[in-house]
N, C-alpha and C. Protein backbone atom coordinates (compact mmCIF):
# COMPACT_ATOMS: atom_id res chain seq x y z
N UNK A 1 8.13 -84.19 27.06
CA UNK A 1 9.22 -85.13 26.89
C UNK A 1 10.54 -84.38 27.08
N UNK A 2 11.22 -85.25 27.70
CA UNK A 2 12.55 -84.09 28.31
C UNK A 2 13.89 -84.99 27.41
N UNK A 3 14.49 -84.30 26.64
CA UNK A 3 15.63 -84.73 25.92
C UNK A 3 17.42 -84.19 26.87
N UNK A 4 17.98 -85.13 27.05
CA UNK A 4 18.89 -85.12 28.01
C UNK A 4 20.04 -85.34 27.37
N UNK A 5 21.20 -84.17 27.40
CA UNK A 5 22.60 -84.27 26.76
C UNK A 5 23.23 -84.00 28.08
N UNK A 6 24.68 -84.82 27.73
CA UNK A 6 25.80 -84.07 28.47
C UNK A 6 27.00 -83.59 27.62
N UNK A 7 27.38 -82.60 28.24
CA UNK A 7 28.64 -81.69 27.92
C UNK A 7 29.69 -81.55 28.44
N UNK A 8 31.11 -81.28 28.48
CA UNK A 8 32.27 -81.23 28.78
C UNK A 8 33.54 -81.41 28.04
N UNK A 9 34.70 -81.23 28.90
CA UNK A 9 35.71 -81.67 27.91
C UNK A 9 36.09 -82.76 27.28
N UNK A 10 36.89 -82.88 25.98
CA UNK A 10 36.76 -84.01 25.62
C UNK A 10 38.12 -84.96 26.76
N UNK A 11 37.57 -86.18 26.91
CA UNK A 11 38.30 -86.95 27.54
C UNK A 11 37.53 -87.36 28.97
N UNK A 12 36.56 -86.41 29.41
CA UNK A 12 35.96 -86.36 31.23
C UNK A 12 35.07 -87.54 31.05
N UNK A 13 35.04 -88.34 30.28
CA UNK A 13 33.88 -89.10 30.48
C UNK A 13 32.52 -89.93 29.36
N UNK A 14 32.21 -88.65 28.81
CA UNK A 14 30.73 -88.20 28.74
C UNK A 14 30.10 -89.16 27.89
N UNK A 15 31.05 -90.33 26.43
CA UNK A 15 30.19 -91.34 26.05
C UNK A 15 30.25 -92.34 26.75
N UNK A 16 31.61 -92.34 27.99
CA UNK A 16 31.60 -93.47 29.01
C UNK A 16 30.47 -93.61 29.78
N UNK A 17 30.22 -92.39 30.12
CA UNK A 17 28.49 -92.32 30.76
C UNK A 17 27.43 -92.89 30.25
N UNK A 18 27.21 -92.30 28.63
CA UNK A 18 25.99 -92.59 28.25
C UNK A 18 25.95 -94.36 27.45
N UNK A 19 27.09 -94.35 27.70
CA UNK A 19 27.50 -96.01 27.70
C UNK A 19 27.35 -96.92 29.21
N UNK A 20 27.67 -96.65 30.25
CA UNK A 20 27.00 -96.58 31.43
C UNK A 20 25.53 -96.12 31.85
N UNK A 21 25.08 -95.40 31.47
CA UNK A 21 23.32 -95.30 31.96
C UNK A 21 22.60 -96.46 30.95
N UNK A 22 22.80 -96.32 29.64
CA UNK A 22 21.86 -97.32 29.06
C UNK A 22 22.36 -98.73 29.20
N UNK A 23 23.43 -99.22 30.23
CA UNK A 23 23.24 -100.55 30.74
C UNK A 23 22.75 -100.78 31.87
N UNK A 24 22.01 -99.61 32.22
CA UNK A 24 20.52 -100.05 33.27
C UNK A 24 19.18 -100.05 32.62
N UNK A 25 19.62 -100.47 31.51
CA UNK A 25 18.20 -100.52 30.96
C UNK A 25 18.48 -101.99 29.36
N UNK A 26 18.87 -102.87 30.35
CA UNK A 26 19.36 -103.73 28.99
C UNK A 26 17.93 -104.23 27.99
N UNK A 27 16.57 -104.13 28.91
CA UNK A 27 15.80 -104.66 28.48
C UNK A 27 15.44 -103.50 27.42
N UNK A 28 16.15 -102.45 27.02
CA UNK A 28 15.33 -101.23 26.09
C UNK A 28 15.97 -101.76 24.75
N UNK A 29 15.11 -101.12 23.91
CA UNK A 29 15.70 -101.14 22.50
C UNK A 29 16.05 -99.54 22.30
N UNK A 30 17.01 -99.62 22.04
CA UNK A 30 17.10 -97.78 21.24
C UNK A 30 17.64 -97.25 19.59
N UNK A 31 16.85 -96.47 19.38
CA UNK A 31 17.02 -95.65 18.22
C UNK A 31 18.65 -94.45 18.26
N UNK A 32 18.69 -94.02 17.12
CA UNK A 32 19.62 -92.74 17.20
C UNK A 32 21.18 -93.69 16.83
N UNK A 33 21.95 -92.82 16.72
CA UNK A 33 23.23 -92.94 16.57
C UNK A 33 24.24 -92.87 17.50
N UNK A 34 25.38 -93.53 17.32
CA UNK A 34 26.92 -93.33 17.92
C UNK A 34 27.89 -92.47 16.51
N UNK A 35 29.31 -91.83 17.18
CA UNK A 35 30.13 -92.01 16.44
C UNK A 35 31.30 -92.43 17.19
N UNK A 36 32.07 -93.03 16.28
CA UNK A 36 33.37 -93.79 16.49
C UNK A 36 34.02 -93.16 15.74
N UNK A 37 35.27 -92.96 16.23
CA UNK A 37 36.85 -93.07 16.00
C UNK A 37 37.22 -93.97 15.88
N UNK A 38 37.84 -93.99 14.17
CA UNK A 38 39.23 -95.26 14.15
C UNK A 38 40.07 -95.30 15.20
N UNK A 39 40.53 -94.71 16.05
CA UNK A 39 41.66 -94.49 16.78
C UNK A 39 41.74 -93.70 18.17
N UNK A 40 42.16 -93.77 19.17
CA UNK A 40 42.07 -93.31 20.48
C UNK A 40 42.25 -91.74 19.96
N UNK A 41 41.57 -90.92 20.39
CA UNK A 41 41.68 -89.54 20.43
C UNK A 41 42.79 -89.08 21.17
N UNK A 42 44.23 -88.77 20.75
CA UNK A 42 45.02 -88.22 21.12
C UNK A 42 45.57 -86.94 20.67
N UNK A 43 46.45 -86.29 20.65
CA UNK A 43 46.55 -85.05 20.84
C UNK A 43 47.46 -85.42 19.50
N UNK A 44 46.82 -84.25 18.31
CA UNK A 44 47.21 -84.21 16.89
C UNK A 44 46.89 -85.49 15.91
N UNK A 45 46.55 -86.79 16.71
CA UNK A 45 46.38 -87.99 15.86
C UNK A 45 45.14 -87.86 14.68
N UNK A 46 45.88 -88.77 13.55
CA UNK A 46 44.57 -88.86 12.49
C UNK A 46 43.87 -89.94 13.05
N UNK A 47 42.33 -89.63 12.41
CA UNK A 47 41.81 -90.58 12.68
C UNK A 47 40.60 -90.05 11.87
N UNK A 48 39.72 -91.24 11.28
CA UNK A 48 38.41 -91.26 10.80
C UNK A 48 37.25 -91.57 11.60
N UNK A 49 36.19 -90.58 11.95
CA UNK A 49 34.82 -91.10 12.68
C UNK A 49 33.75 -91.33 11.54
N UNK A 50 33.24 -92.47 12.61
CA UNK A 50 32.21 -93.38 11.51
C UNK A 50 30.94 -93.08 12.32
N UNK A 51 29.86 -93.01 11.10
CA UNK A 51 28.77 -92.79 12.20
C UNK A 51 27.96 -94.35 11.81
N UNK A 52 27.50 -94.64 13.07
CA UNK A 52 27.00 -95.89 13.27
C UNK A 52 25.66 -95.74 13.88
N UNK A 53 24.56 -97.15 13.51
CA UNK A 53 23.16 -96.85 14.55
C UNK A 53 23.44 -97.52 15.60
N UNK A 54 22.77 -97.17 16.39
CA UNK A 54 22.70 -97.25 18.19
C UNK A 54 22.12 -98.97 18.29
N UNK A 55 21.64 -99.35 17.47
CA UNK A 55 21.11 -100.86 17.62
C UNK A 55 21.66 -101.72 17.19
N UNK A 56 22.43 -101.28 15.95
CA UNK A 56 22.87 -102.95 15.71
C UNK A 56 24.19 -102.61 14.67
N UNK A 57 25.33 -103.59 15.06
CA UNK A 57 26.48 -103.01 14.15
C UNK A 57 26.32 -102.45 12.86
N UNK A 58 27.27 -101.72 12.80
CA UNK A 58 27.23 -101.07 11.29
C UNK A 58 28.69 -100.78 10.93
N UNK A 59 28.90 -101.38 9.38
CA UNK A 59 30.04 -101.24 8.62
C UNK A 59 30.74 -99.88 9.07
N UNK A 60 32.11 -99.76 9.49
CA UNK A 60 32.97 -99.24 9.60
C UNK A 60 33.75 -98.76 7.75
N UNK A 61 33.53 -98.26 6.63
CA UNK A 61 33.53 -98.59 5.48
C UNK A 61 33.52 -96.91 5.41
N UNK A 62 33.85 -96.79 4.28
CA UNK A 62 33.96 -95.23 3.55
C UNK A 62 32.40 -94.67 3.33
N UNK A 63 31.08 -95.31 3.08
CA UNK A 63 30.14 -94.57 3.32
C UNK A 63 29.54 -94.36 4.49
N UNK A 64 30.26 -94.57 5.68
CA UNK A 64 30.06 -94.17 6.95
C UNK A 64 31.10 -93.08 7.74
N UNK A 65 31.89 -93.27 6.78
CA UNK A 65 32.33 -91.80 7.19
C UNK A 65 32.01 -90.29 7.68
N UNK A 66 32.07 -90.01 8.64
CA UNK A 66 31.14 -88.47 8.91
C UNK A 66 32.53 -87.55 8.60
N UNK A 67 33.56 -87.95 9.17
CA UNK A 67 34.98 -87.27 9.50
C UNK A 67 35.60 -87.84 9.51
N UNK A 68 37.35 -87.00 8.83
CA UNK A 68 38.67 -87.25 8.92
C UNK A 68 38.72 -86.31 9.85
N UNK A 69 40.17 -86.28 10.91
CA UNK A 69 41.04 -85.52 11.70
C UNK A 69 42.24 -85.85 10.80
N UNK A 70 42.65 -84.51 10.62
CA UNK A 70 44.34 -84.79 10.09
C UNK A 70 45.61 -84.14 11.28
N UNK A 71 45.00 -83.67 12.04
CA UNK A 71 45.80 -83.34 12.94
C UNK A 71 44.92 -82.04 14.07
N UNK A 72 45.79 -81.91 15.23
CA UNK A 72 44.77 -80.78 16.02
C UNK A 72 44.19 -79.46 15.50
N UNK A 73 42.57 -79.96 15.73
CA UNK A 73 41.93 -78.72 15.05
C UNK A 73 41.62 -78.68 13.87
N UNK A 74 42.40 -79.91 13.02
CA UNK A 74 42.05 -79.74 11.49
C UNK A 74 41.16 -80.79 10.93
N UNK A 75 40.33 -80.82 10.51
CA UNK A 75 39.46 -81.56 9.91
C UNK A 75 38.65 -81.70 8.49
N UNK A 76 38.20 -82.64 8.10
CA UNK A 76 37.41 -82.88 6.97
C UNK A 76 35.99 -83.11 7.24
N UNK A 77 35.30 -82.79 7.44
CA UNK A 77 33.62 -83.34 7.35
C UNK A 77 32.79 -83.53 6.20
N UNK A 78 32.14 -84.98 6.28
CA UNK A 78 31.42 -85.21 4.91
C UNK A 78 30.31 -84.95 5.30
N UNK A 79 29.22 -83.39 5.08
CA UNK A 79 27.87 -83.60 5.72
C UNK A 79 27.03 -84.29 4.57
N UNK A 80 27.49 -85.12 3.07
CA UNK A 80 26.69 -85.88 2.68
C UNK A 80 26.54 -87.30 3.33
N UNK A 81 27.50 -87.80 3.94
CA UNK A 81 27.39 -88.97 5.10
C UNK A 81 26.12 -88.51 5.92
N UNK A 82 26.53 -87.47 6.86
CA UNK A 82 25.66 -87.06 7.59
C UNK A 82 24.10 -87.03 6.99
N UNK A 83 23.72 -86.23 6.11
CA UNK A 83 22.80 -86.35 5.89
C UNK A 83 21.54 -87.36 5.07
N UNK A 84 22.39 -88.77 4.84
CA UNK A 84 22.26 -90.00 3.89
C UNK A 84 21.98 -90.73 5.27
N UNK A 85 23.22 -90.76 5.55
CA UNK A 85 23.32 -92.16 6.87
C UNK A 85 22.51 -91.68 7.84
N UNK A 86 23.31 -90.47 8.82
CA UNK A 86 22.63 -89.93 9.77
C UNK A 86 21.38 -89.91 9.41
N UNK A 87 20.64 -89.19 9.08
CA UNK A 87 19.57 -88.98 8.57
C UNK A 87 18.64 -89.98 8.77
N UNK A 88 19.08 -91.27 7.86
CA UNK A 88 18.44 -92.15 7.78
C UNK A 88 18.10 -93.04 9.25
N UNK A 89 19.46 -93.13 9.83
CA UNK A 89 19.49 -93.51 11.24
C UNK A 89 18.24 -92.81 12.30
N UNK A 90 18.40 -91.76 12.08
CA UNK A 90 17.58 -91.08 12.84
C UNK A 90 15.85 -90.93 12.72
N UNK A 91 15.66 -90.83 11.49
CA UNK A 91 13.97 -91.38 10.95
C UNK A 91 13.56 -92.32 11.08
N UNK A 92 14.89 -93.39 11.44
CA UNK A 92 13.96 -95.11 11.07
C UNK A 92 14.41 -95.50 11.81
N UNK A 93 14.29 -95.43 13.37
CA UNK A 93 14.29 -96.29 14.39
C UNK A 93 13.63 -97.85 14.55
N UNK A 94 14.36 -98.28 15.02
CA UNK A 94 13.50 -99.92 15.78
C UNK A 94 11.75 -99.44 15.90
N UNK A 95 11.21 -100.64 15.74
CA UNK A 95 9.86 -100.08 15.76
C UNK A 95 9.74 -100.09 17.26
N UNK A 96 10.24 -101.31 18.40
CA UNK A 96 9.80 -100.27 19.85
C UNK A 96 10.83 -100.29 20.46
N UNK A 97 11.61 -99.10 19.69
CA UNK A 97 12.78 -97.89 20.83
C UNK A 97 11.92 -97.45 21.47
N UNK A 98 12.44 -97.01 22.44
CA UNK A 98 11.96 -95.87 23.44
C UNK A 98 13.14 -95.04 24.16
N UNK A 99 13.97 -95.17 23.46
CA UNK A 99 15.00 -94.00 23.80
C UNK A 99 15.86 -93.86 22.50
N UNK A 100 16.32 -92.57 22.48
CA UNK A 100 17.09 -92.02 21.08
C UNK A 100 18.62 -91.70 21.52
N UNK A 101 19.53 -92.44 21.35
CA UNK A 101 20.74 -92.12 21.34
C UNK A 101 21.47 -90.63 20.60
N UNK A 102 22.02 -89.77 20.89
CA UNK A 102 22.79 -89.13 19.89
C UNK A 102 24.07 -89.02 20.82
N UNK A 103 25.20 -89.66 20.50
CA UNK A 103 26.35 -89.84 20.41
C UNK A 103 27.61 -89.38 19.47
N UNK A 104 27.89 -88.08 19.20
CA UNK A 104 27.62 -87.13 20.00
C UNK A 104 27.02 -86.31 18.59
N UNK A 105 26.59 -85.23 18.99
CA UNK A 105 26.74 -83.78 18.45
C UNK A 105 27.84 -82.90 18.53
N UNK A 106 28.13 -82.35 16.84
CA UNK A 106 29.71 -81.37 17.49
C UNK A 106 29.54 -80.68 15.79
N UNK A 107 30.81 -80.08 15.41
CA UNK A 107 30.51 -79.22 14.49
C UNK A 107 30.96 -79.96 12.73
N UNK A 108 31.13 -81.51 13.04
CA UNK A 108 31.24 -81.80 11.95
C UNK A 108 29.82 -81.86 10.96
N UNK A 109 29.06 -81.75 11.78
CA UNK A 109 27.34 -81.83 11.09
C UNK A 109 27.12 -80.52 10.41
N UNK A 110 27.92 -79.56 10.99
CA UNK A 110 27.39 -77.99 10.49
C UNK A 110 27.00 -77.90 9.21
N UNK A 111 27.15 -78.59 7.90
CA UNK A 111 27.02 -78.20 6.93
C UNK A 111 25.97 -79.15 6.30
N UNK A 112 25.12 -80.12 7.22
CA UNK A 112 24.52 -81.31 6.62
C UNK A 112 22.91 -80.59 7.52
N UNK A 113 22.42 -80.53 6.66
CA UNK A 113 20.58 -79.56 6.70
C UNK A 113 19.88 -80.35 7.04
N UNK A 114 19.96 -81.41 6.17
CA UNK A 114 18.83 -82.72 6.73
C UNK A 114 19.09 -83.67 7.91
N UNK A 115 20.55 -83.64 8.23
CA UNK A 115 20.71 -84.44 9.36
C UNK A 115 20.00 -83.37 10.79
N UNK A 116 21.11 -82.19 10.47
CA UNK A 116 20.36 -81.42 11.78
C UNK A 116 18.82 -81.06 11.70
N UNK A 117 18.08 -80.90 10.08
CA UNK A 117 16.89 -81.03 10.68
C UNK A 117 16.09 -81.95 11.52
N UNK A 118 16.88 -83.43 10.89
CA UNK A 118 16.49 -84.07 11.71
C UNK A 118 16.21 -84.76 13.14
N UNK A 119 17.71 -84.26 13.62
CA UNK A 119 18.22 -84.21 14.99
C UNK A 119 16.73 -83.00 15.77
N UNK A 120 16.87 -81.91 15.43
CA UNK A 120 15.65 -81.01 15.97
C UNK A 120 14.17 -81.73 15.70
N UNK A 121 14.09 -82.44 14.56
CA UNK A 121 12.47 -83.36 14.90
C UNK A 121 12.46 -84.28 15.58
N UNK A 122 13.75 -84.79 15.86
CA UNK A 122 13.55 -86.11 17.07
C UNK A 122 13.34 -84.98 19.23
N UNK A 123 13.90 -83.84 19.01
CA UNK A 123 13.77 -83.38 19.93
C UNK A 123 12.52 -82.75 20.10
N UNK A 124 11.74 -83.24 19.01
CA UNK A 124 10.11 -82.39 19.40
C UNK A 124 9.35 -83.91 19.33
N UNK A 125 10.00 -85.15 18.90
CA UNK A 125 9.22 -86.24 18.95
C UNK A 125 8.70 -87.02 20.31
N UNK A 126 8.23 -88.27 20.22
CA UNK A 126 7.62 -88.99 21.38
C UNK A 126 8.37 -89.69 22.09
N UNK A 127 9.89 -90.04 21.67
CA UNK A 127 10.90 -90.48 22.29
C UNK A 127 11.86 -89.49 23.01
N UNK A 128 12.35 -89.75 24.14
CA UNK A 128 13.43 -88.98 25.06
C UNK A 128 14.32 -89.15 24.24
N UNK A 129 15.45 -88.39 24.40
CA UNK A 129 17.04 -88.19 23.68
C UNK A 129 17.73 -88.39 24.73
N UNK A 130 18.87 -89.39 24.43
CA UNK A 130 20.02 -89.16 25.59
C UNK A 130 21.18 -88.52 24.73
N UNK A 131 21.73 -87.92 25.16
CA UNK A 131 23.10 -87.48 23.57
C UNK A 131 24.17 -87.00 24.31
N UNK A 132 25.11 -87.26 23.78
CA UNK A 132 26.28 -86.23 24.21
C UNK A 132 26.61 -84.72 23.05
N UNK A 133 26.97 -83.82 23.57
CA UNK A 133 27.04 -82.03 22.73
C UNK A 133 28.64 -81.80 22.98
N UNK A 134 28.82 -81.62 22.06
CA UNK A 134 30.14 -80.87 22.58
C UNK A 134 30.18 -79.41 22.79
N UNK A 135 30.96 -79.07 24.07
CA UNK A 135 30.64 -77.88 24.33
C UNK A 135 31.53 -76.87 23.05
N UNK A 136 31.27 -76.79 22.08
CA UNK A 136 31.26 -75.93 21.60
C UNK A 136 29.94 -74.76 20.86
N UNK A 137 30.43 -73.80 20.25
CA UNK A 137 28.88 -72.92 20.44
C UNK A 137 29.50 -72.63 18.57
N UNK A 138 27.62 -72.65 17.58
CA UNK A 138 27.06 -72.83 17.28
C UNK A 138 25.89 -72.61 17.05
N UNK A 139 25.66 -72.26 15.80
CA UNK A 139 23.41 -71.94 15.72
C UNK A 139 23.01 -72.92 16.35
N UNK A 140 23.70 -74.55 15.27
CA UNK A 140 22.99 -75.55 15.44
C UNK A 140 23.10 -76.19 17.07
N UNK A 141 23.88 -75.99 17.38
CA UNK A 141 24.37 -77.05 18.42
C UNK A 141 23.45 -76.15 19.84
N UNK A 142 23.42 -74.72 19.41
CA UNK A 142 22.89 -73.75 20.59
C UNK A 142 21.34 -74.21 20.31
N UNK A 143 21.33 -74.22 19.16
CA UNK A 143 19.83 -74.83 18.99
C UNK A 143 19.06 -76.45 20.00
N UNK A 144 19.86 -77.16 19.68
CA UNK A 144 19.92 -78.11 20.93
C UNK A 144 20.05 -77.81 21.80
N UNK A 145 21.32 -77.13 22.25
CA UNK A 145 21.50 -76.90 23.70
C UNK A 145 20.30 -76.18 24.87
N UNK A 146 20.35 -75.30 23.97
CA UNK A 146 18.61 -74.60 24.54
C UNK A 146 17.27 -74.89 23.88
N UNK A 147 17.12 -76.19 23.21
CA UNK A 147 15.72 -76.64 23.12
C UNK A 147 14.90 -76.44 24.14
N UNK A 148 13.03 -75.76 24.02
CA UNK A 148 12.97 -75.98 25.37
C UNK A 148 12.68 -77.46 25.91
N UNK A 149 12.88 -78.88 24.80
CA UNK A 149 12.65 -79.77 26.02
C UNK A 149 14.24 -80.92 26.06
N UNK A 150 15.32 -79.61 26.34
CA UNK A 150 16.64 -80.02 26.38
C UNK A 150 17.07 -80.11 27.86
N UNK A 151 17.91 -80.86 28.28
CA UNK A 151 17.98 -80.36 30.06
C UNK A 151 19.79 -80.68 29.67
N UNK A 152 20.69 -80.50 29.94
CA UNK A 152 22.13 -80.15 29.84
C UNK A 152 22.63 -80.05 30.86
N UNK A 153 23.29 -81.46 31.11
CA UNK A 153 24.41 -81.38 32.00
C UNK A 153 26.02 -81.56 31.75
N UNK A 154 26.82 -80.95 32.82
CA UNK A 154 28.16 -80.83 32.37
C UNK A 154 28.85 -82.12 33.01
N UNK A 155 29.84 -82.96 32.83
CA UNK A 155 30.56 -84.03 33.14
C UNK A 155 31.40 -83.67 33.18
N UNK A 156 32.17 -83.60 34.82
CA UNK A 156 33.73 -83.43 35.20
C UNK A 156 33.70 -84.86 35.67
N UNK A 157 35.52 -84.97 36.34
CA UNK A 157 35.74 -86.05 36.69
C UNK A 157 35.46 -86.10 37.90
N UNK A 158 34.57 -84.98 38.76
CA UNK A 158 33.90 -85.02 40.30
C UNK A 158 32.82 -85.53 39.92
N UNK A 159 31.98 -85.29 38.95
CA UNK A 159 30.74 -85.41 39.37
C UNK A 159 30.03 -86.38 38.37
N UNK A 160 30.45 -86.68 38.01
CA UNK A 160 30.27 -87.47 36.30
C UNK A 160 29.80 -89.44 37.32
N UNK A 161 30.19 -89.54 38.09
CA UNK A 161 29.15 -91.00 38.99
C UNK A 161 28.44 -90.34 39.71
N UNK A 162 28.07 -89.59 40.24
CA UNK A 162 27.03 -89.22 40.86
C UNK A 162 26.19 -88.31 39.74
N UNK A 163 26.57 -87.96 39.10
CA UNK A 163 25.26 -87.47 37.75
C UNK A 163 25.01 -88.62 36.79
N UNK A 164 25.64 -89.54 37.04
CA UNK A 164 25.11 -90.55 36.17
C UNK A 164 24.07 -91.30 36.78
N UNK A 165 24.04 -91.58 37.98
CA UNK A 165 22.70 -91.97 38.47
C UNK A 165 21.64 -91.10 38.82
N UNK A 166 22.00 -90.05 38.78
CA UNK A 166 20.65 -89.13 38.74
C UNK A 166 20.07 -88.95 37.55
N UNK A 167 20.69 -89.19 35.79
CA UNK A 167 20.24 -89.24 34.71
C UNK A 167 19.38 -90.93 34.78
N UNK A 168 19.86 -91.68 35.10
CA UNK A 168 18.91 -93.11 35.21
C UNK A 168 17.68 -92.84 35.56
N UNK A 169 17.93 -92.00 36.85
CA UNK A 169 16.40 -91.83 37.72
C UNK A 169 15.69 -90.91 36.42
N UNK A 170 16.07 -89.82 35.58
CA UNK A 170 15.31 -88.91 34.70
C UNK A 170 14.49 -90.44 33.71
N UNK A 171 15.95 -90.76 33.43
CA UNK A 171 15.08 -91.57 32.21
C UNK A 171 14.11 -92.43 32.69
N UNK A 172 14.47 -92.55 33.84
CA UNK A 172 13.21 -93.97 34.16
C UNK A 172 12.34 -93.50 34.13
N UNK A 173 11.76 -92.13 34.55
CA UNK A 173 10.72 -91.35 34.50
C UNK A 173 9.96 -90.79 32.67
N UNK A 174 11.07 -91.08 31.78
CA UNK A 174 10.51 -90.39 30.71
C UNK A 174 10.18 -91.45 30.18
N UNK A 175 10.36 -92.82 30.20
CA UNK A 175 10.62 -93.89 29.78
C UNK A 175 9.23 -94.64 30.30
N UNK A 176 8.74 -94.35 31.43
CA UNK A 176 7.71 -95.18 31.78
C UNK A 176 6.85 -96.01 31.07
């Protein structure tokens, strides 16, 4: 089973993508998570990310909180969110997903054990991963990045439509 992230800077794309590939597949159900920003990611802005499941809305509310931004570079991370919500998101999928969202991975998880353990048992499970990583480096995140059933691609603004349909063709294949 081949688990499929993309990487790059922030802004090139990369949940626009994985928001674009899984609407060639409207007939799927999927497991795994998103996170959201209160607020357009701009340069120094606050803003709170919420982590949400990949299937069906979820309260925007203070126990979905993963992260505050208080300004560039500075942050708050709750890895008890992470490891309550996330967590939970991630063990108890739809009963027939067949694909696992992670939207994204980055270093606000660093301190939450059970979420990232869990993130690493969905990458040894029976479902494909689509996810976005942020390229930053990391035990955990290197741990994903080089899973061996991780495949990692980078999203510029050249190549990011033409790698998006070559990730369709992967999944259609893992997905069968």
């Amino acid at each position: 089973m081949k688990n499929i992230f993309l990487t790059g800077e922030i802004g090139v794309g990369k949940s626009t993508a994985i928001n674009k590939i899984i609407s060639f597949f409207p007939e799927l159900i999927f497991g795994g998570f998103r996170t959201i920003s209160s607020a357009p990611i701009t340069d120094g802005a606050y803003l709170d990310v919420f982590i949400e499941s990949a299937w069906e809305p979820t309260p925007h509310d203070s126990a979905h909180i993963v992260g505050t931004r208080w300004g560039n570079n500075i942050f708050t991370a709750y890895p008890a969110v992470f490891d309550n919500v996330g967590t939970s998101i991630l063990i108890s999928p739809p009963a027939k997903a067949k694909l696992v969202i992670m939207d994204e991975l980055g270093v606000m998880e660093s301190d939450a054990e059970l979420f990232k353990s869990a993130v690493l048992k969905a990458l040894n499970g029976t479902l494909p991963v689509l996810g976005v990583i942020k390229p930053k480096r990391t035990d955990f995140l290197d741990s994903v990045r080089f899973h061996e059933n991780s495949l990692v691609f980078e999203v510029t603004e050249q190549n990011r439509e033409e790698l998006l349909l070559s990730i369709v063709e992967l999944i259609k294949r893992e997905i069968k």
